[in-house]
C-alpha atoms as a PDB file:
ATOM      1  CA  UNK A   1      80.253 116.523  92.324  1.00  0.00           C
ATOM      2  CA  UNK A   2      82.165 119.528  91.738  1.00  0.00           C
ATOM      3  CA  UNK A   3      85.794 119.814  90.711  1.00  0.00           C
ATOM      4  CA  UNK A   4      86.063 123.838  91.429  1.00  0.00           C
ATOM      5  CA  UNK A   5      88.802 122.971  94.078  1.00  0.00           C
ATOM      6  CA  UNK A   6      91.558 121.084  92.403  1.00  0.00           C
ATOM      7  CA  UNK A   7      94.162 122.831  90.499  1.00  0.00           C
ATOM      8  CA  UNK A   8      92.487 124.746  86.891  1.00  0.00           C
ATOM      9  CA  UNK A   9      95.180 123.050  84.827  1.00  0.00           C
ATOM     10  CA  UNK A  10      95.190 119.826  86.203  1.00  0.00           C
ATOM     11  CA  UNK A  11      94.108 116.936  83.637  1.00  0.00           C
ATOM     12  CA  UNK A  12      90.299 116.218  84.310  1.00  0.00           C
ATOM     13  CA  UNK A  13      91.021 112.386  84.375  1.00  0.00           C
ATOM     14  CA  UNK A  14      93.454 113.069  87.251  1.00  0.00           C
ATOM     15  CA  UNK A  15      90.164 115.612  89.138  1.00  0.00           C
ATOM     16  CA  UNK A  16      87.838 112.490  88.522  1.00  0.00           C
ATOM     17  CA  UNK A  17      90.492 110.044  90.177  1.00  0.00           C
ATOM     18  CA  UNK A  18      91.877 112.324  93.269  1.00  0.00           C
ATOM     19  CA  UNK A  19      87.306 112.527  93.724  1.00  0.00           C
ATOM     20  CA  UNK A  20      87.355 108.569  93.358  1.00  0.00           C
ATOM     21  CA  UNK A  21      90.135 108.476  95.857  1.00  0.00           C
ATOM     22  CA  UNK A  22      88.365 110.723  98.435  1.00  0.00           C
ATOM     23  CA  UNK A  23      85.292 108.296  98.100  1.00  0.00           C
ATOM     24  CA  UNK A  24      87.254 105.213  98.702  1.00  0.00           C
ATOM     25  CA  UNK A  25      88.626 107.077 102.192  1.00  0.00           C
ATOM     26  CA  UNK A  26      85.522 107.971 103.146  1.00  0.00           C
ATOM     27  CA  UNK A  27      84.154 104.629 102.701  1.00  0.00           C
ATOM     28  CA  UNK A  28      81.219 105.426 100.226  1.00  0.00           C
ATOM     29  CA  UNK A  29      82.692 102.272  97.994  1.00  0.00           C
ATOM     30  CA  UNK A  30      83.275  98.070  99.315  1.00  0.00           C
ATOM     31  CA  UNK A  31      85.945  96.137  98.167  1.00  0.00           C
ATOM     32  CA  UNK A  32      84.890  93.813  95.172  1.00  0.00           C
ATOM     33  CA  UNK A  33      82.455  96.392  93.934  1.00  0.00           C
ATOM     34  CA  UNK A  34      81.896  96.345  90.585  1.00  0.00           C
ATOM     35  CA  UNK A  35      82.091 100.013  89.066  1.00  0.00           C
ATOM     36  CA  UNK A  36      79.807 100.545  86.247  1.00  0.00           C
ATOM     37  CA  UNK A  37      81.665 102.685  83.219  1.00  0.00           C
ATOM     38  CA  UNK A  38      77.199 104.396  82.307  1.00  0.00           C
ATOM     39  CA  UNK A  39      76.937 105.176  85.960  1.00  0.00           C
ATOM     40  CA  UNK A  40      80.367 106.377  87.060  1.00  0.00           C
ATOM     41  CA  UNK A  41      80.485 108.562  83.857  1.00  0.00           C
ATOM     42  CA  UNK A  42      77.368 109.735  84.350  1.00  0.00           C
ATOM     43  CA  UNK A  43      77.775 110.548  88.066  1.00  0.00           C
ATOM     44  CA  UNK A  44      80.812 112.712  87.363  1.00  0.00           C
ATOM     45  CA  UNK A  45      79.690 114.058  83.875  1.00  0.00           C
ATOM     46  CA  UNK A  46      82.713 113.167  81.742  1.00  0.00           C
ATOM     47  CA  UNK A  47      83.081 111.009  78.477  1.00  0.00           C
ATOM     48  CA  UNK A  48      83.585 106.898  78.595  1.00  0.00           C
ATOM     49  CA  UNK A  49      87.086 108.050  77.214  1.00  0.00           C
ATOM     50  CA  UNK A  50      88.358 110.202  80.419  1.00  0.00           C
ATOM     51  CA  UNK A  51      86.867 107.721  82.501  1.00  0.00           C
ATOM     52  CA  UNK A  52      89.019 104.735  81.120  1.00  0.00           C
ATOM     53  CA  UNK A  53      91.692 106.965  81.823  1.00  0.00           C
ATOM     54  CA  UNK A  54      90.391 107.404  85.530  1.00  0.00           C
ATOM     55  CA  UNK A  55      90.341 103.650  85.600  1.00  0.00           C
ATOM     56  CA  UNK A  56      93.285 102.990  84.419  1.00  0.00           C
ATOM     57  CA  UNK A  57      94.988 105.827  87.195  1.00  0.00           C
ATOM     58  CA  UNK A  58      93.586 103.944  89.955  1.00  0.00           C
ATOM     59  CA  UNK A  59      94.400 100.773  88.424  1.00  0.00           C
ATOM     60  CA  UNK A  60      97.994 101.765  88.487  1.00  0.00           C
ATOM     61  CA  UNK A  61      98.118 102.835  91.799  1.00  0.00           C
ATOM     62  CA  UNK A  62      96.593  99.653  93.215  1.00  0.00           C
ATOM     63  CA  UNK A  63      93.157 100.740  93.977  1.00  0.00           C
ATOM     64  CA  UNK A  64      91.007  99.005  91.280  1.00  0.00           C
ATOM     65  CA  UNK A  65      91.443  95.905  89.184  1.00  0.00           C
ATOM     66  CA  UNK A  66      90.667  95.085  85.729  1.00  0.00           C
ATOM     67  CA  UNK A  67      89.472  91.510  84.990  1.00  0.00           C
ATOM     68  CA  UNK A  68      89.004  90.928  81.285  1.00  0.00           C
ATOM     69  CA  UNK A  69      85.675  90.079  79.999  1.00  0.00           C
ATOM     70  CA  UNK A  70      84.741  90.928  83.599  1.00  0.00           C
ATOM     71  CA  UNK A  71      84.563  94.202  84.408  1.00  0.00           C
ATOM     72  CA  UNK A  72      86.467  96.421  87.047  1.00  0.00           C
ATOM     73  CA  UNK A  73      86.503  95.998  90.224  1.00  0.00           C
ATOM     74  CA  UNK A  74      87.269  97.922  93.733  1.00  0.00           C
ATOM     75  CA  UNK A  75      90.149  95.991  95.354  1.00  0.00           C
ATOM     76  CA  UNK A  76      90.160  93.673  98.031  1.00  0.00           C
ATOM     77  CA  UNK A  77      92.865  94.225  99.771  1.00  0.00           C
ATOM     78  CA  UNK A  78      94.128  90.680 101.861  1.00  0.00           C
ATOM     79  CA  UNK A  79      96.249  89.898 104.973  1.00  0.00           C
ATOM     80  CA  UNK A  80      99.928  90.662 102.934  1.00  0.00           C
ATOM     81  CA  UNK A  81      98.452  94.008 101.750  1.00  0.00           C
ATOM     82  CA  UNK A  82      97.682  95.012 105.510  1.00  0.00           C
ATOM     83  CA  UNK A  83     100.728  94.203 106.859  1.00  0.00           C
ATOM     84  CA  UNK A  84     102.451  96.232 104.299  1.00  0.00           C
ATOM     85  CA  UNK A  85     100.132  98.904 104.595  1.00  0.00           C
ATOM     86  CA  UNK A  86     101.410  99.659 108.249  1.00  0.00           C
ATOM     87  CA  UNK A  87     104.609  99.072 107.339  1.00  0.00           C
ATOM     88  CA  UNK A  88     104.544 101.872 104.984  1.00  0.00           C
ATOM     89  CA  UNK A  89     102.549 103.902 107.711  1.00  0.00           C
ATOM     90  CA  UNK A  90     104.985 103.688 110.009  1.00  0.00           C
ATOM     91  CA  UNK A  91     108.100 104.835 107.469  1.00  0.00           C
ATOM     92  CA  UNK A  92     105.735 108.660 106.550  1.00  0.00           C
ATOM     93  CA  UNK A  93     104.117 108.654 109.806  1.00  0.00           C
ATOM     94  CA  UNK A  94     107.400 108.118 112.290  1.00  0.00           C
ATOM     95  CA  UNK A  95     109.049 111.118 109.584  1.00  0.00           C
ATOM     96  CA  UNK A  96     106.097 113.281 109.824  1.00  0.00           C
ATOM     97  CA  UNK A  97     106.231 113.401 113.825  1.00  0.00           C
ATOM     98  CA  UNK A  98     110.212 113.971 113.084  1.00  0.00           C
ATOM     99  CA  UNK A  99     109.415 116.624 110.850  1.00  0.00           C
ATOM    100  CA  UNK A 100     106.556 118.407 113.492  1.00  0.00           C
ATOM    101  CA  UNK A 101     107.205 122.233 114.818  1.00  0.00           C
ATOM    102  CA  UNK A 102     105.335 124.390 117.275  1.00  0.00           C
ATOM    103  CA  UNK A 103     102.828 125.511 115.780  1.00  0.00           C
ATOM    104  CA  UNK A 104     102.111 123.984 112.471  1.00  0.00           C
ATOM    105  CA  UNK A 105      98.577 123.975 111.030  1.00  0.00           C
ATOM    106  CA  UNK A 106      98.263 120.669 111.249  1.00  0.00           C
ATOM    107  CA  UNK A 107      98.285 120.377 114.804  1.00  0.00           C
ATOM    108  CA  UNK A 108      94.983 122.646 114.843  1.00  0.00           C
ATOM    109  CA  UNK A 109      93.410 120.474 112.314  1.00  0.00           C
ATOM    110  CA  UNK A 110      94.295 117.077 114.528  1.00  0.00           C
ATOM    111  CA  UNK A 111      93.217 118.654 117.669  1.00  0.00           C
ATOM    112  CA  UNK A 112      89.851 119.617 116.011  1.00  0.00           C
ATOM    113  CA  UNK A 113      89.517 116.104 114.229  1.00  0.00           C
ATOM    114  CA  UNK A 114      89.939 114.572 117.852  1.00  0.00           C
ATOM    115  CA  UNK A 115      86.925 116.726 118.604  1.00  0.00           C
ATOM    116  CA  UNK A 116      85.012 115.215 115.834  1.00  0.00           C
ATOM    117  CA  UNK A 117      85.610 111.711 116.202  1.00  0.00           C
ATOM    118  CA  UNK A 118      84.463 112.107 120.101  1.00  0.00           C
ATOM    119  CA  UNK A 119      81.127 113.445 118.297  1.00  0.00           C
ATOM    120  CA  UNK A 120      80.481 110.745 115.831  1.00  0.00           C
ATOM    121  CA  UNK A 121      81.091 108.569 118.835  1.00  0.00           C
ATOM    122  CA  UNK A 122      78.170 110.133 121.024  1.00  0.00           C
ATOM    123  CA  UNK A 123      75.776 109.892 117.767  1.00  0.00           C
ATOM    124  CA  UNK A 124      77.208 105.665 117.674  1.00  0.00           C
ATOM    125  CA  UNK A 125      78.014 106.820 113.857  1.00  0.00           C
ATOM    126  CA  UNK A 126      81.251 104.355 113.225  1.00  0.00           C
ATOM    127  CA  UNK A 127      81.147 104.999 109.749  1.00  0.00           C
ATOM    128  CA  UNK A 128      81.857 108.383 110.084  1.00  0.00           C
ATOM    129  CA  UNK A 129      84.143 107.651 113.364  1.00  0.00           C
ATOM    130  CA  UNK A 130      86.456 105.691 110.489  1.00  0.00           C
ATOM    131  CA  UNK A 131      86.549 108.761 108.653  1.00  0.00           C
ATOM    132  CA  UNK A 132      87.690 110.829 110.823  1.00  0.00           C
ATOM    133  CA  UNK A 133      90.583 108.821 112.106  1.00  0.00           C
ATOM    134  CA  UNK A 134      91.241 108.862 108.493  1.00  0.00           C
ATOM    135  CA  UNK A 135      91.800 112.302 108.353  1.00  0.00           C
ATOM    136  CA  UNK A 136      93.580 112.697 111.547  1.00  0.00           C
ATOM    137  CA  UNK A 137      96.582 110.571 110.092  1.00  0.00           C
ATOM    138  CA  UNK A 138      96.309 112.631 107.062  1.00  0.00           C
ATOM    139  CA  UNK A 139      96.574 115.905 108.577  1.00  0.00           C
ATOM    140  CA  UNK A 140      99.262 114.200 110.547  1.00  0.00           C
ATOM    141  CA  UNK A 141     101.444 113.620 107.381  1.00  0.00           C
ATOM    142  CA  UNK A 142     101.065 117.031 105.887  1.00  0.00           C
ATOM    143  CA  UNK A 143     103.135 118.149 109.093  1.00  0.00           C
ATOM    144  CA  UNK A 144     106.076 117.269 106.779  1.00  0.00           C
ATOM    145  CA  UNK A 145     104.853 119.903 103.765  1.00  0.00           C
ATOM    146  CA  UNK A 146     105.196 117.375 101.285  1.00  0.00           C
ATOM    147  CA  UNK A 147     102.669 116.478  98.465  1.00  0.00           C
ATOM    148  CA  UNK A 148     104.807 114.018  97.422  1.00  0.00           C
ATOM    149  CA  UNK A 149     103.912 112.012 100.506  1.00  0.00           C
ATOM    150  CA  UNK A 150     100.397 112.941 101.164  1.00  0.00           C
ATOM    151  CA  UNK A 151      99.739 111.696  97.728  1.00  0.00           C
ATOM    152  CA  UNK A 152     101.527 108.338  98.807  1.00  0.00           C
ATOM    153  CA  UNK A 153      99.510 108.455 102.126  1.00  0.00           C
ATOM    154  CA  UNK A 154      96.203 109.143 100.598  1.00  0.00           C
ATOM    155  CA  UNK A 155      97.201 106.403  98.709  1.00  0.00           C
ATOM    156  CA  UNK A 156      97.661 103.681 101.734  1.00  0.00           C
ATOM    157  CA  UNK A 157      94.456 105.602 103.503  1.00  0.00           C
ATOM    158  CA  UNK A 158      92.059 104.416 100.540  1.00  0.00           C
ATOM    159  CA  UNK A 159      93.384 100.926 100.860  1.00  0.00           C
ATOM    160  CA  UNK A 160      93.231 101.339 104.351  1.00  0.00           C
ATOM    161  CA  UNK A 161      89.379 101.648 104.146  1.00  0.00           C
ATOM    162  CA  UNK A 162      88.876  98.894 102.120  1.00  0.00           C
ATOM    163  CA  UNK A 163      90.345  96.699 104.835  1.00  0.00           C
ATOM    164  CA  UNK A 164      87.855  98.115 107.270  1.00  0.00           C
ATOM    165  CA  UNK A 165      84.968  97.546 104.472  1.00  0.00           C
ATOM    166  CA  UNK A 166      85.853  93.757 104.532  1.00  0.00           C
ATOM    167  CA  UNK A 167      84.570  93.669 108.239  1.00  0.00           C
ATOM    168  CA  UNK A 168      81.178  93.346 109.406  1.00  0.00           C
ATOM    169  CA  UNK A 169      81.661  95.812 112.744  1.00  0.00           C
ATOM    170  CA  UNK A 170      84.408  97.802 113.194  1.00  0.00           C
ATOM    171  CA  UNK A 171      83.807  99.674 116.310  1.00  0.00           C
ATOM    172  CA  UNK A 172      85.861  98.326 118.624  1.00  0.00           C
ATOM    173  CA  UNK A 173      88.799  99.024 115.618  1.00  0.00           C
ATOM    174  CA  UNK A 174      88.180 102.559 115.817  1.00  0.00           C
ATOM    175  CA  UNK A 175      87.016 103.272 119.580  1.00  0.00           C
ATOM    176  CA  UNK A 176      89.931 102.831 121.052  1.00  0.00           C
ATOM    177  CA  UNK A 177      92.290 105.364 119.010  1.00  0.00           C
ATOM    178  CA  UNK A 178      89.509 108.403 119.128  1.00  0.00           C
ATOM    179  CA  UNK A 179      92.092 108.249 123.044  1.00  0.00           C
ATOM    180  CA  UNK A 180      94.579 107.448 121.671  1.00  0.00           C
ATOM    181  CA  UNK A 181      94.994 109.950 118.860  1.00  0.00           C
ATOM    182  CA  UNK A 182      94.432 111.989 121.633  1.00  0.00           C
ATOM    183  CA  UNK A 183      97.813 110.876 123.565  1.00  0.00           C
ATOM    184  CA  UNK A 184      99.225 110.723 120.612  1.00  0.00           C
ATOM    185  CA  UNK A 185      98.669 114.087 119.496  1.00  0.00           C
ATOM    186  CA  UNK A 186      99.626 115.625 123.338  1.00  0.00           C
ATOM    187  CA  UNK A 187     103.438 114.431 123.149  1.00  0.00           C
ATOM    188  CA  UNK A 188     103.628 116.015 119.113  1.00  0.00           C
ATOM    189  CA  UNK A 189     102.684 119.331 120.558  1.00  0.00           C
ATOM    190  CA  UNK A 190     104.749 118.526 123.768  1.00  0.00           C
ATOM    191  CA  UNK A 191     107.424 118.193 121.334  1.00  0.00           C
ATOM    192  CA  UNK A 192     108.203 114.605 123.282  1.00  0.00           C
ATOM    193  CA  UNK A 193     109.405 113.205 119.965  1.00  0.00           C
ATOM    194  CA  UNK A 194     111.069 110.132 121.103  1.00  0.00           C
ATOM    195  CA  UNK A 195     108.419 109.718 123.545  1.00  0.00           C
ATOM    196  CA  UNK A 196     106.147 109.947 120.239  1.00  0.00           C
ATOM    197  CA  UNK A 197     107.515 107.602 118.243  1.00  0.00           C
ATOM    198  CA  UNK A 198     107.552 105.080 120.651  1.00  0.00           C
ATOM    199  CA  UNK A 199     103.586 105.956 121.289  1.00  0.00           C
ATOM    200  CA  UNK A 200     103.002 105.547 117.203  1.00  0.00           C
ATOM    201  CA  UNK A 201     105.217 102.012 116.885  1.00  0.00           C
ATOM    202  CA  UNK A 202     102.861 100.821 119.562  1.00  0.00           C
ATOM    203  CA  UNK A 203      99.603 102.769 118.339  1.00  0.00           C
ATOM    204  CA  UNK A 204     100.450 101.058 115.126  1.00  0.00           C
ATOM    205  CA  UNK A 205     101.261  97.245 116.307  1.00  0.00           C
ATOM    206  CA  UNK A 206      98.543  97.339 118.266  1.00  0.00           C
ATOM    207  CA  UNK A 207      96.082  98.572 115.297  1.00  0.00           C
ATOM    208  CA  UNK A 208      97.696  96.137 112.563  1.00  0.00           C
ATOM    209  CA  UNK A 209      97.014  93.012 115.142  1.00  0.00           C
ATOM    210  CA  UNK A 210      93.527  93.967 115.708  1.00  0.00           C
ATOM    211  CA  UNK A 211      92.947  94.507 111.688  1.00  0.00           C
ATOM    212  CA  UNK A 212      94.771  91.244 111.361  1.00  0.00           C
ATOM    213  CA  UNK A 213      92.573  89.494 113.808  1.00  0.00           C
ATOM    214  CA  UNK A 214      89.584  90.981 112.602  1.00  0.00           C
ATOM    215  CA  UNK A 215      90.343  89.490 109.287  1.00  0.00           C
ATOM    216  CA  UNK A 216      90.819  85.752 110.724  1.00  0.00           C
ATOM    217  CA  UNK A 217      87.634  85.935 112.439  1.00  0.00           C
ATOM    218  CA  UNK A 218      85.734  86.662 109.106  1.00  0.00           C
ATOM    219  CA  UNK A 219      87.456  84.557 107.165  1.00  0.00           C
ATOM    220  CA  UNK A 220      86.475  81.602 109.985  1.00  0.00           C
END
């Protein structure tokens, strides 16, 4: 997996662990996983050394877990982490529809995401459906030109996924927002702002409850 487009000076443990991160958001690991130190070095061509050091990065930022004796482990995120997962959603994402103007990048790359996830729909492809939504509320957050927060969002995106891995079908958690990203993304470029806040503290009720739920049923 190459590495070409992270910054040159940029430690490589911190490369290997932004790559990790991606995976976890695109849902190519499931929570619990145990990550094998031969094949995870192997797969990204760097010493047992640097890779400790990835693990320990991702450790620290809540994505893995170290059991002694054990192993380590992809998180498993449970009902306390979700709710505080949207909480902290709605904090960057309310500010980043705050910080919106006409015109922004962003907006293209949301309105051509909304595209995508209407695709993925036709081909029934969920997985890839989750991924995309993924992406829209990151491109969302970098309308406030801040890597300080996208960092923190990518962040609560990778956890984010592991909540969805911990469900057996998650289609009807990700149909109904390919609309309402949609909606939401008309009143941002309308520059409705009150109008889209409101829209996200509902979008966002709405899609905690249903993760919430979702959860209960499995657990049952």
């Amino acid at each position: 997996m190459a590495l070409v487009d992270l910054q040159a000076d940029q430690p490589l443990s911190e490369k290997v662990a932004f790559r990790i991160r991606e995976m976890l958001i695109q849902g190519r690991f499931t929570p619990g996983e145990k990550l094998s130190e031969h094949q995870v070095a192997g797969q990204f061509g760097i010493s047992r050394n640097t890779l400790r050091e990835v693990f320990r990065l991702l450790t620290s930022q809540g994505l893995l877990t170290h059991i002694p004796n054990r192993g380590v482990f992809v998180v498993s995120p449970d009902e306390s982490a979700v709710m505080d997962i949207y909480r902290v959603r709605w904090v960057i994402q309310k500010g980043a529809i705050q910080a919106a103007s006409r015109g922004h990048p962003a907006l293209a790359r949301m309105k051509a995401l909304t595209h995508e996830a209407d695709a993925a729909r036709s081909r029934n492809d969920w997985q890839q459906v989750g991924t995309v939504n993924m992406e829209f509320h990151r491109a969302m957050v970098s309308l406030c030109d801040s890597p300080r927060l996208s960092l923190c969002f990518d962040l609560v995106l990778a956890e984010l996924r592991l909540v969805f891995g911990l469900l057996e079908y998650t289609a009807h958690l990700h149909e109904p927002y390919i609309e309402l990203n949609i909606g939401l993304l008309q009143l941002i470029e309308e520059e409705k702002t009150a109008d889209a806040v409101a829209f996200l503290e509902t979008y966002l009720l709405r899609s905690e409850r249903s993760v919430l739920a979702a959860m209960q049923r499995k657990k049952g």
